[in-house]
PDB file of N, CA and C in Angstrom:
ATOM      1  N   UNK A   1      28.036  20.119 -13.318  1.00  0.00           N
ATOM      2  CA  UNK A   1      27.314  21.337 -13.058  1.00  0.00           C
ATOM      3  C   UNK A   1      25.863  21.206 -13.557  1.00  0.00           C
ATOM      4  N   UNK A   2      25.658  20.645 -14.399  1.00  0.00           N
ATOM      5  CA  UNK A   2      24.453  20.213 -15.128  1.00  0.00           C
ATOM      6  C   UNK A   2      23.478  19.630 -14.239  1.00  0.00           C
ATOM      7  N   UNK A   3      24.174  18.523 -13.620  1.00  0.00           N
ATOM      8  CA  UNK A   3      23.310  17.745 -13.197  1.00  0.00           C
ATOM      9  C   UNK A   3      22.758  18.538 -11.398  1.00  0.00           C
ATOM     10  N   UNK A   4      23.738  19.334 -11.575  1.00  0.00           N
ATOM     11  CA  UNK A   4      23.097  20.250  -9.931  1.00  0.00           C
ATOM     12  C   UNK A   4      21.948  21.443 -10.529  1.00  0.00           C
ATOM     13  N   UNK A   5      21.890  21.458 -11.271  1.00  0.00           N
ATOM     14  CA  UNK A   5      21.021  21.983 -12.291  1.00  0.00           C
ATOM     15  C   UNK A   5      19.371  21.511 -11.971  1.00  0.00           C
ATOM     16  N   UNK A   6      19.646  20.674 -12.732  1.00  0.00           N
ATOM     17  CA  UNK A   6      18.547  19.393 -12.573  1.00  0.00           C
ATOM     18  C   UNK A   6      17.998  19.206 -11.199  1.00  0.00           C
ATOM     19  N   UNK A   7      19.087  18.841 -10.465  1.00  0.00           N
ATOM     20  CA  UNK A   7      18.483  18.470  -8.953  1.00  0.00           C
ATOM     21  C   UNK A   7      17.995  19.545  -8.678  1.00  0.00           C
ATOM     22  N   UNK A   8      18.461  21.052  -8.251  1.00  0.00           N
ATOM     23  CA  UNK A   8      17.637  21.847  -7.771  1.00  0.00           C
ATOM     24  C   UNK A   8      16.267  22.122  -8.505  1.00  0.00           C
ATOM     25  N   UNK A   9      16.150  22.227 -10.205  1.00  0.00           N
ATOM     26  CA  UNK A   9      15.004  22.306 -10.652  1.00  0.00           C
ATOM     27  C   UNK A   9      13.490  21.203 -10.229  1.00  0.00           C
ATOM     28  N   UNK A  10      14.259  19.748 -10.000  1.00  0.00           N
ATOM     29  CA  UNK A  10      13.318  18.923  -9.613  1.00  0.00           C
ATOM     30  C   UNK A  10      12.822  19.262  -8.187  1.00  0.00           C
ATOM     31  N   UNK A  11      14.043  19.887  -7.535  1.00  0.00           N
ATOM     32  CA  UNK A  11      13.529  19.568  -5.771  1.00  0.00           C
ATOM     33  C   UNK A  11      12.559  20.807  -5.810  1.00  0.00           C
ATOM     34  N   UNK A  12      12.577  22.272  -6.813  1.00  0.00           N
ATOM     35  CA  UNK A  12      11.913  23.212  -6.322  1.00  0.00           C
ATOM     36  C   UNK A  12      10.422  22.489  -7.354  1.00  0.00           C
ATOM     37  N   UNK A  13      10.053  22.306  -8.497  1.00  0.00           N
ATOM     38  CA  UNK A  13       8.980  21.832  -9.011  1.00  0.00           C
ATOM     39  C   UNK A  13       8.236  20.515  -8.888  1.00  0.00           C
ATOM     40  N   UNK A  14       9.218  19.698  -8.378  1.00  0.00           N
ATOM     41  CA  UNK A  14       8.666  18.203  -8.342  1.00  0.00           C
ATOM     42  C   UNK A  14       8.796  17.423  -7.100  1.00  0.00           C
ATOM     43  N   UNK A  15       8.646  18.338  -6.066  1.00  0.00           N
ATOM     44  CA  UNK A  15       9.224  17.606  -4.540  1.00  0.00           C
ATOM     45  C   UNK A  15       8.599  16.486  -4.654  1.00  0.00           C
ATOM     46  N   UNK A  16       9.416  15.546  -3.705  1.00  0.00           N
ATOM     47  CA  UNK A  16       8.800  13.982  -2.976  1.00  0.00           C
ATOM     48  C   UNK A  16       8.893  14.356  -1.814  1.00  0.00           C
ATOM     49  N   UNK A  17       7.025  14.020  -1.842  1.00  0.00           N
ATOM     50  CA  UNK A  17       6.515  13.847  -0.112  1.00  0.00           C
ATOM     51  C   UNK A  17       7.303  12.923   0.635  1.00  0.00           C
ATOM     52  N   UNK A  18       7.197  12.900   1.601  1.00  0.00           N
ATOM     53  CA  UNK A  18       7.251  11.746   2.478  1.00  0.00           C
ATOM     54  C   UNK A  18       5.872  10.762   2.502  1.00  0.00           C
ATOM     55  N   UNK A  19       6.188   9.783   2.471  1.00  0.00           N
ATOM     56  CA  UNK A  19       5.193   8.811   2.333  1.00  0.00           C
ATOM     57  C   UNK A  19       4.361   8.980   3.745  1.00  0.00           C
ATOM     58  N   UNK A  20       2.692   8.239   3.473  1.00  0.00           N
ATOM     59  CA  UNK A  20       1.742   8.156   4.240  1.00  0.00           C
ATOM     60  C   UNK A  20       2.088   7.165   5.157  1.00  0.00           C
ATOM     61  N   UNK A  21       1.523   7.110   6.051  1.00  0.00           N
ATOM     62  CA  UNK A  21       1.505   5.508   6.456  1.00  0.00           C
ATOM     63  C   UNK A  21       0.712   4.488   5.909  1.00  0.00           C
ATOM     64  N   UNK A  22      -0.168   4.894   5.099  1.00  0.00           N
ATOM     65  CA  UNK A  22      -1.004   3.773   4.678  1.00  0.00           C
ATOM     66  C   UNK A  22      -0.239   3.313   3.388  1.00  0.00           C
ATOM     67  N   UNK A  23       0.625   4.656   2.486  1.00  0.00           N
ATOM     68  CA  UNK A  23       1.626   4.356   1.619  1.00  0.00           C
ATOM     69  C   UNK A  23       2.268   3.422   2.114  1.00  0.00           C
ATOM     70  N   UNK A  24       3.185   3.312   3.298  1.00  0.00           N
ATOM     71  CA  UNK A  24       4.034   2.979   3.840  1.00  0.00           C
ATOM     72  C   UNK A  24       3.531   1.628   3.843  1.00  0.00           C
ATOM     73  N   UNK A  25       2.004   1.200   4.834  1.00  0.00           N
ATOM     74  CA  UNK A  25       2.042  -0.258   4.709  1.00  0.00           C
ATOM     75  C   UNK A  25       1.499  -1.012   3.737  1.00  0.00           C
ATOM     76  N   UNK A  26       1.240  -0.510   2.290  1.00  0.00           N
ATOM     77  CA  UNK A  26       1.008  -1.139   0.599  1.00  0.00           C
ATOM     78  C   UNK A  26       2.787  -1.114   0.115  1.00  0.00           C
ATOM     79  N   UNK A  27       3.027  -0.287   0.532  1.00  0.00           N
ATOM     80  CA  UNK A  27       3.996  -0.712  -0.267  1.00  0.00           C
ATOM     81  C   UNK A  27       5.248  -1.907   0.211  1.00  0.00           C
ATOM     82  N   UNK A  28       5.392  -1.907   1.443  1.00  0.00           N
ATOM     83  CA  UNK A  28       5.327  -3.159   2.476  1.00  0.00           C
ATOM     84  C   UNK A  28       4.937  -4.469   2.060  1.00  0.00           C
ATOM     85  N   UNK A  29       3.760  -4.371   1.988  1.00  0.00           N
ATOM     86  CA  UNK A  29       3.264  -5.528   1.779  1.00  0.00           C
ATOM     87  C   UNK A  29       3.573  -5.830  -0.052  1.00  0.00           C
ATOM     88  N   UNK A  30       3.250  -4.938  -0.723  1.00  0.00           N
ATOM     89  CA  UNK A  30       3.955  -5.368  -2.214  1.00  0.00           C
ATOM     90  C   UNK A  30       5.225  -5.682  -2.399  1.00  0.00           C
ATOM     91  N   UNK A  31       6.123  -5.505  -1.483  1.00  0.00           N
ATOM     92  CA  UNK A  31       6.948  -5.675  -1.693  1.00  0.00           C
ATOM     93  C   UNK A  31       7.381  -7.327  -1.344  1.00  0.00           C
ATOM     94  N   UNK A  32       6.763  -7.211   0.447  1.00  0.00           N
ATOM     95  CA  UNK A  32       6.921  -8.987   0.592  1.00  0.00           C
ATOM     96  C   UNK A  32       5.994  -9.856   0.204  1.00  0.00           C
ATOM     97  N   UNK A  33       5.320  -9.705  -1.134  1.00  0.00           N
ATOM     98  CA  UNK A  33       3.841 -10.154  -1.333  1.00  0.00           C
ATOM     99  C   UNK A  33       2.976 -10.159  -0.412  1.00  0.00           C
ATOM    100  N   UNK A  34       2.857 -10.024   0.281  1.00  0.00           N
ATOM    101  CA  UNK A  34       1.782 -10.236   1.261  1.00  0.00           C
ATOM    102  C   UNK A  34       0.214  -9.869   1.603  1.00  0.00           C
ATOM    103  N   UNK A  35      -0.781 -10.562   1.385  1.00  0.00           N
ATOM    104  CA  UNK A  35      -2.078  -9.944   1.316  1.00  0.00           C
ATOM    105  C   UNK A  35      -2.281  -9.229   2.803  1.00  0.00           C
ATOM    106  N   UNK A  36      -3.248  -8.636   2.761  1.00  0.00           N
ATOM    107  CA  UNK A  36      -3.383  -7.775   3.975  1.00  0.00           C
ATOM    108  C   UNK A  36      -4.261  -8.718   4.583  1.00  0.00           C
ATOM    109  N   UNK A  37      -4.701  -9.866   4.566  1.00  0.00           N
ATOM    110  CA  UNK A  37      -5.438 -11.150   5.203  1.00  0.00           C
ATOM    111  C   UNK A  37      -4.459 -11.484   5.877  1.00  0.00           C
ATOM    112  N   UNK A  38      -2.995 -12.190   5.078  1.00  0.00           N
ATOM    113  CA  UNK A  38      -1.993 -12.325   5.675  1.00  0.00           C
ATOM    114  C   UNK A  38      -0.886 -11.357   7.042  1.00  0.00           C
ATOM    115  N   UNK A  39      -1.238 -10.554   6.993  1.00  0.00           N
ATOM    116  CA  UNK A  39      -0.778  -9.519   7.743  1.00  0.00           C
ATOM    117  C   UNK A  39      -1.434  -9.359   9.148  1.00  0.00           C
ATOM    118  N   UNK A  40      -3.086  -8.848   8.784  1.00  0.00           N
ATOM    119  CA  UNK A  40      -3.430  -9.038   9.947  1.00  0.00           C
ATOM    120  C   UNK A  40      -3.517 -10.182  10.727  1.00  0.00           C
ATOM    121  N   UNK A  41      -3.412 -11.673  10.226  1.00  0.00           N
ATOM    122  CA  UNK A  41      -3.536 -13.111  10.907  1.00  0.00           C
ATOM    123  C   UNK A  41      -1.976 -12.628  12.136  1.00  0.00           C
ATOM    124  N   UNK A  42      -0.730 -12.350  11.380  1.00  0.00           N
ATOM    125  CA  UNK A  42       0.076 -12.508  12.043  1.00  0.00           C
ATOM    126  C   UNK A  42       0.587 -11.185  13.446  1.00  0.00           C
ATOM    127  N   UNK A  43      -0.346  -9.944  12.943  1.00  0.00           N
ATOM    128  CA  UNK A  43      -0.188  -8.792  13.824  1.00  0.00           C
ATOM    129  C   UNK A  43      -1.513  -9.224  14.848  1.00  0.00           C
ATOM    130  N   UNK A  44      -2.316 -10.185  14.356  1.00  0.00           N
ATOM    131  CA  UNK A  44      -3.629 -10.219  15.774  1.00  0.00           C
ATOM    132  C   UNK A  44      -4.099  -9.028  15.860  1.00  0.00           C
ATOM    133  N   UNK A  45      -4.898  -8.837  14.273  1.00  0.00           N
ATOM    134  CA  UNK A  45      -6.118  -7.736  13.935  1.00  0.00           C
ATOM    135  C   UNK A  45      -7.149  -8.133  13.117  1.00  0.00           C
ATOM    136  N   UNK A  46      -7.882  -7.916  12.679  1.00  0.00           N
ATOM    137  CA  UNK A  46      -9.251  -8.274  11.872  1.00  0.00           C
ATOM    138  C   UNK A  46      -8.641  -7.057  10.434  1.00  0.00           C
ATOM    139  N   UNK A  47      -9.002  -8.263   9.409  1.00  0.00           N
ATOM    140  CA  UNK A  47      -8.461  -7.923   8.103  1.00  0.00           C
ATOM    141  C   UNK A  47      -9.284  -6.805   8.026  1.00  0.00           C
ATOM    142  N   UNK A  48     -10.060  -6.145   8.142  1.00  0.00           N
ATOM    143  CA  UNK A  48     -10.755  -4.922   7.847  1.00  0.00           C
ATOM    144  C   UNK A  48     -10.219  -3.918   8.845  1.00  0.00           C
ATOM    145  N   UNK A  49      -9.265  -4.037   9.810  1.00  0.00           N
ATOM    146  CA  UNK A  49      -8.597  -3.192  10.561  1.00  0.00           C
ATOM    147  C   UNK A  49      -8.015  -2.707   9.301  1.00  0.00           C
ATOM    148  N   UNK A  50      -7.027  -3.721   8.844  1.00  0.00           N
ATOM    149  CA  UNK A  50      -5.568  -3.273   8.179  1.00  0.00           C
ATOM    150  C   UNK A  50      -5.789  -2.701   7.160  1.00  0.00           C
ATOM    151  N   UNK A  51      -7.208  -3.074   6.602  1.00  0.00           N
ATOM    152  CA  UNK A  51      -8.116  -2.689   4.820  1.00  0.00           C
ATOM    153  C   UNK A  51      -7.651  -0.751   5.926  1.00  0.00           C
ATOM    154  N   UNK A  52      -8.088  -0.214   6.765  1.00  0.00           N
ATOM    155  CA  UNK A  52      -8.874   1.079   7.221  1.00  0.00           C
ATOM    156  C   UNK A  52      -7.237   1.741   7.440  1.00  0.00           C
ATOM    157  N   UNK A  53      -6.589   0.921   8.093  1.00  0.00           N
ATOM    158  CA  UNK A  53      -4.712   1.094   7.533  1.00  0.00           C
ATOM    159  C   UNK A  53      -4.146   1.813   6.180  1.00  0.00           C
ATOM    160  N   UNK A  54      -4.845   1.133   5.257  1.00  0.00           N
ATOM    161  CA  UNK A  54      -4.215   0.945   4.170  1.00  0.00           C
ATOM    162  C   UNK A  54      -4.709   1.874   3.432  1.00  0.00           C
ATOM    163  N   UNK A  55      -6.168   2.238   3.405  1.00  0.00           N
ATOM    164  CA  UNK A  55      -6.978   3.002   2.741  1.00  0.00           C
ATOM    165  C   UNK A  55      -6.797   4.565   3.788  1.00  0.00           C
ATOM    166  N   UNK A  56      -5.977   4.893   5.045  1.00  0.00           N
ATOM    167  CA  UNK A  56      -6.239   5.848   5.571  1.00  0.00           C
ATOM    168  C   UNK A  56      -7.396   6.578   6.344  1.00  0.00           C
ATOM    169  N   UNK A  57      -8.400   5.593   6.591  1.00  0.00           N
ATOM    170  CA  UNK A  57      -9.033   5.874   7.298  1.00  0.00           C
ATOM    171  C   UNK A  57      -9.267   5.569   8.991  1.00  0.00           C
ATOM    172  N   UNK A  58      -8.395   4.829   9.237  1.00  0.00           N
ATOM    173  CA  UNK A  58      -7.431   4.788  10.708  1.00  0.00           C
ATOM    174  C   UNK A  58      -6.110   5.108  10.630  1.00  0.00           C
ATOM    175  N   UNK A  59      -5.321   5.494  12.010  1.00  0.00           N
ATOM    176  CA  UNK A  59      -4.253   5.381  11.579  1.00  0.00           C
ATOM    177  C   UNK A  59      -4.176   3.941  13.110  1.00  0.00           C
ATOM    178  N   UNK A  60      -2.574   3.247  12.887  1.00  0.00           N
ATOM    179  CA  UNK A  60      -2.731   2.377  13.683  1.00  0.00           C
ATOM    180  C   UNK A  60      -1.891   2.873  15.314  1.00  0.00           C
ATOM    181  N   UNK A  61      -2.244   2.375  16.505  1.00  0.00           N
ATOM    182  CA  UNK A  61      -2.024   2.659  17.711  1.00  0.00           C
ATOM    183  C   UNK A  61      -0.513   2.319  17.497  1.00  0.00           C
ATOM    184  N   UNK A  62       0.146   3.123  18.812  1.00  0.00           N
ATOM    185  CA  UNK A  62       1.495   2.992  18.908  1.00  0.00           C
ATOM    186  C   UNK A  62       1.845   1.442  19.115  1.00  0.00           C
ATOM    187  N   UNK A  63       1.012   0.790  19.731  1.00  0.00           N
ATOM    188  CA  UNK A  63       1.459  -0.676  19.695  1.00  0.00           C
ATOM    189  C   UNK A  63       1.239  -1.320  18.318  1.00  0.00           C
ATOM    190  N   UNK A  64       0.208  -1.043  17.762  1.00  0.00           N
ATOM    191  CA  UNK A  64       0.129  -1.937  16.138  1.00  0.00           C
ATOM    192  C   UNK A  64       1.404  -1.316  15.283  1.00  0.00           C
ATOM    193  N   UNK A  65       1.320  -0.104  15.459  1.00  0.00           N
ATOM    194  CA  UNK A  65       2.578   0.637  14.524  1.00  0.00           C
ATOM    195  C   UNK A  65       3.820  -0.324  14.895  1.00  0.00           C
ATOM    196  N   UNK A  66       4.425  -0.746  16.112  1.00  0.00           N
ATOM    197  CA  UNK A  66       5.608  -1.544  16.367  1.00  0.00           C
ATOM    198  C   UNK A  66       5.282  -2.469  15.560  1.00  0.00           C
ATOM    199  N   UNK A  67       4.675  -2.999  16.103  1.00  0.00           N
ATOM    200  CA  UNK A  67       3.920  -4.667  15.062  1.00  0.00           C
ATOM    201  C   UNK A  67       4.241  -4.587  13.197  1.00  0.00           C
ATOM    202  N   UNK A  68       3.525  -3.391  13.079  1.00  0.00           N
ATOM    203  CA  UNK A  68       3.777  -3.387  11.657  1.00  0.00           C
ATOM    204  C   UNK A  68       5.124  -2.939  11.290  1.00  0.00           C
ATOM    205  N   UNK A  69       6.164  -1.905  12.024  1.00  0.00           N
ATOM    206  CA  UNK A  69       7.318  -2.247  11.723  1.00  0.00           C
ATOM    207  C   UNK A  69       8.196  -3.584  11.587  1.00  0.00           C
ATOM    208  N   UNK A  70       7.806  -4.695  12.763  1.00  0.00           N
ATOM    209  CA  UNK A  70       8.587  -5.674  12.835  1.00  0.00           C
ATOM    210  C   UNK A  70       8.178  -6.299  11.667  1.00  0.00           C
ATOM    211  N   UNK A  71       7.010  -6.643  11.375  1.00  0.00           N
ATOM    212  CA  UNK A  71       6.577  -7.549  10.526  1.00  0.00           C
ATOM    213  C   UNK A  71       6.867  -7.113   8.851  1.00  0.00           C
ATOM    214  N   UNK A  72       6.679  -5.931   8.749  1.00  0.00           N
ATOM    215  CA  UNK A  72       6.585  -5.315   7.695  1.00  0.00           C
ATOM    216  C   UNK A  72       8.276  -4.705   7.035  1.00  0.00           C
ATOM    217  N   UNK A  73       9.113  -4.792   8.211  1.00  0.00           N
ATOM    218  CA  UNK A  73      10.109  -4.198   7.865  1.00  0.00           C
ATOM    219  C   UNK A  73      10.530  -2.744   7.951  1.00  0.00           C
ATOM    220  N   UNK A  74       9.565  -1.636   8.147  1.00  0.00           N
ATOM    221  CA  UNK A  74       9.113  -0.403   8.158  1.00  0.00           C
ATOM    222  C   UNK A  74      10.217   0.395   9.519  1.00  0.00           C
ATOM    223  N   UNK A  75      10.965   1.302   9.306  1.00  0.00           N
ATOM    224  CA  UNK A  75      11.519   1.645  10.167  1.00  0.00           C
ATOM    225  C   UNK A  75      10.871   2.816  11.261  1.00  0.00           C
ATOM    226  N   UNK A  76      11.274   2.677  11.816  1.00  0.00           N
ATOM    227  CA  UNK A  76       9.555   3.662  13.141  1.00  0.00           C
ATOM    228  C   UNK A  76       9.969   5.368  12.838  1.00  0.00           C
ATOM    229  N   UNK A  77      11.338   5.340  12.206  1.00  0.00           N
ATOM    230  CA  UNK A  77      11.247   6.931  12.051  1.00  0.00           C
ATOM    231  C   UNK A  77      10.627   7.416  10.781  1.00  0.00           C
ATOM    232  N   UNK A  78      10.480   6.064   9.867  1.00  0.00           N
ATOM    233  CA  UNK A  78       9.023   6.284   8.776  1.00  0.00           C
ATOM    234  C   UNK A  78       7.834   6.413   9.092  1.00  0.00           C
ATOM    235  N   UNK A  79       7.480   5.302   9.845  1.00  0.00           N
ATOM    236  CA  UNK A  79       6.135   5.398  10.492  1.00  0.00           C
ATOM    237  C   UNK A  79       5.637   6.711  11.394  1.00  0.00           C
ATOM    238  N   UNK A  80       6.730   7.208  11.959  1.00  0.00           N
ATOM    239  CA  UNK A  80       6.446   8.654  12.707  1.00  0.00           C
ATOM    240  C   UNK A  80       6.573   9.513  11.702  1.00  0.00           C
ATOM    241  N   UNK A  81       7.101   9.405  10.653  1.00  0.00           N
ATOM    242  CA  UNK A  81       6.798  10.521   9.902  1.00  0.00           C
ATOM    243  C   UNK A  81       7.886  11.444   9.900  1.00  0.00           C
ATOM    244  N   UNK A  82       8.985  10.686   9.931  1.00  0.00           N
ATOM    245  CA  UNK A  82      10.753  11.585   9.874  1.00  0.00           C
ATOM    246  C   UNK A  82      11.246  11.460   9.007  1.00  0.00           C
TER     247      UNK A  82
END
């Protein structure tokens, strides 16, 4: 009983967002080490694409978004934002 306690107190004061996409592709890449040099060589983008990815100041086209799921691991109902 306690611990349903807890959960509702956290979910009403301390919600978790859903992650960004630019969350989505740092934490991706930290996870498979991967520099974002490395990333864009293999998605066929210019490393300052993926920097504008990462930092949120693009978001990426429905075709790069596939790309970065496959490569990245990222499931597309994350990337859409479900």
């Amino acid at each position: 009983m306690m611990s349903d306690v807890v959960i509702d107190y956290e979910k009403e004061h301390f919600p978790i967002g859903k992650p960004t996409v630019a969350q989505l592709i740092q934490l991706s890449l930290d996870e498979k080490n991967m520099s974002q040099k490395q990333l864009a060589s293999e998605i066929g983008v210019s490393p300052s694409r993926i920097s504008d990815y990462v930092s949120g100041r693009a978001e990426p086209t429905l075709k790069i978004a596939r790309l970065l799921c496959m490569t990245l691991g990222i499931t597309p109902s994350a990337m859409l934002g479900y």
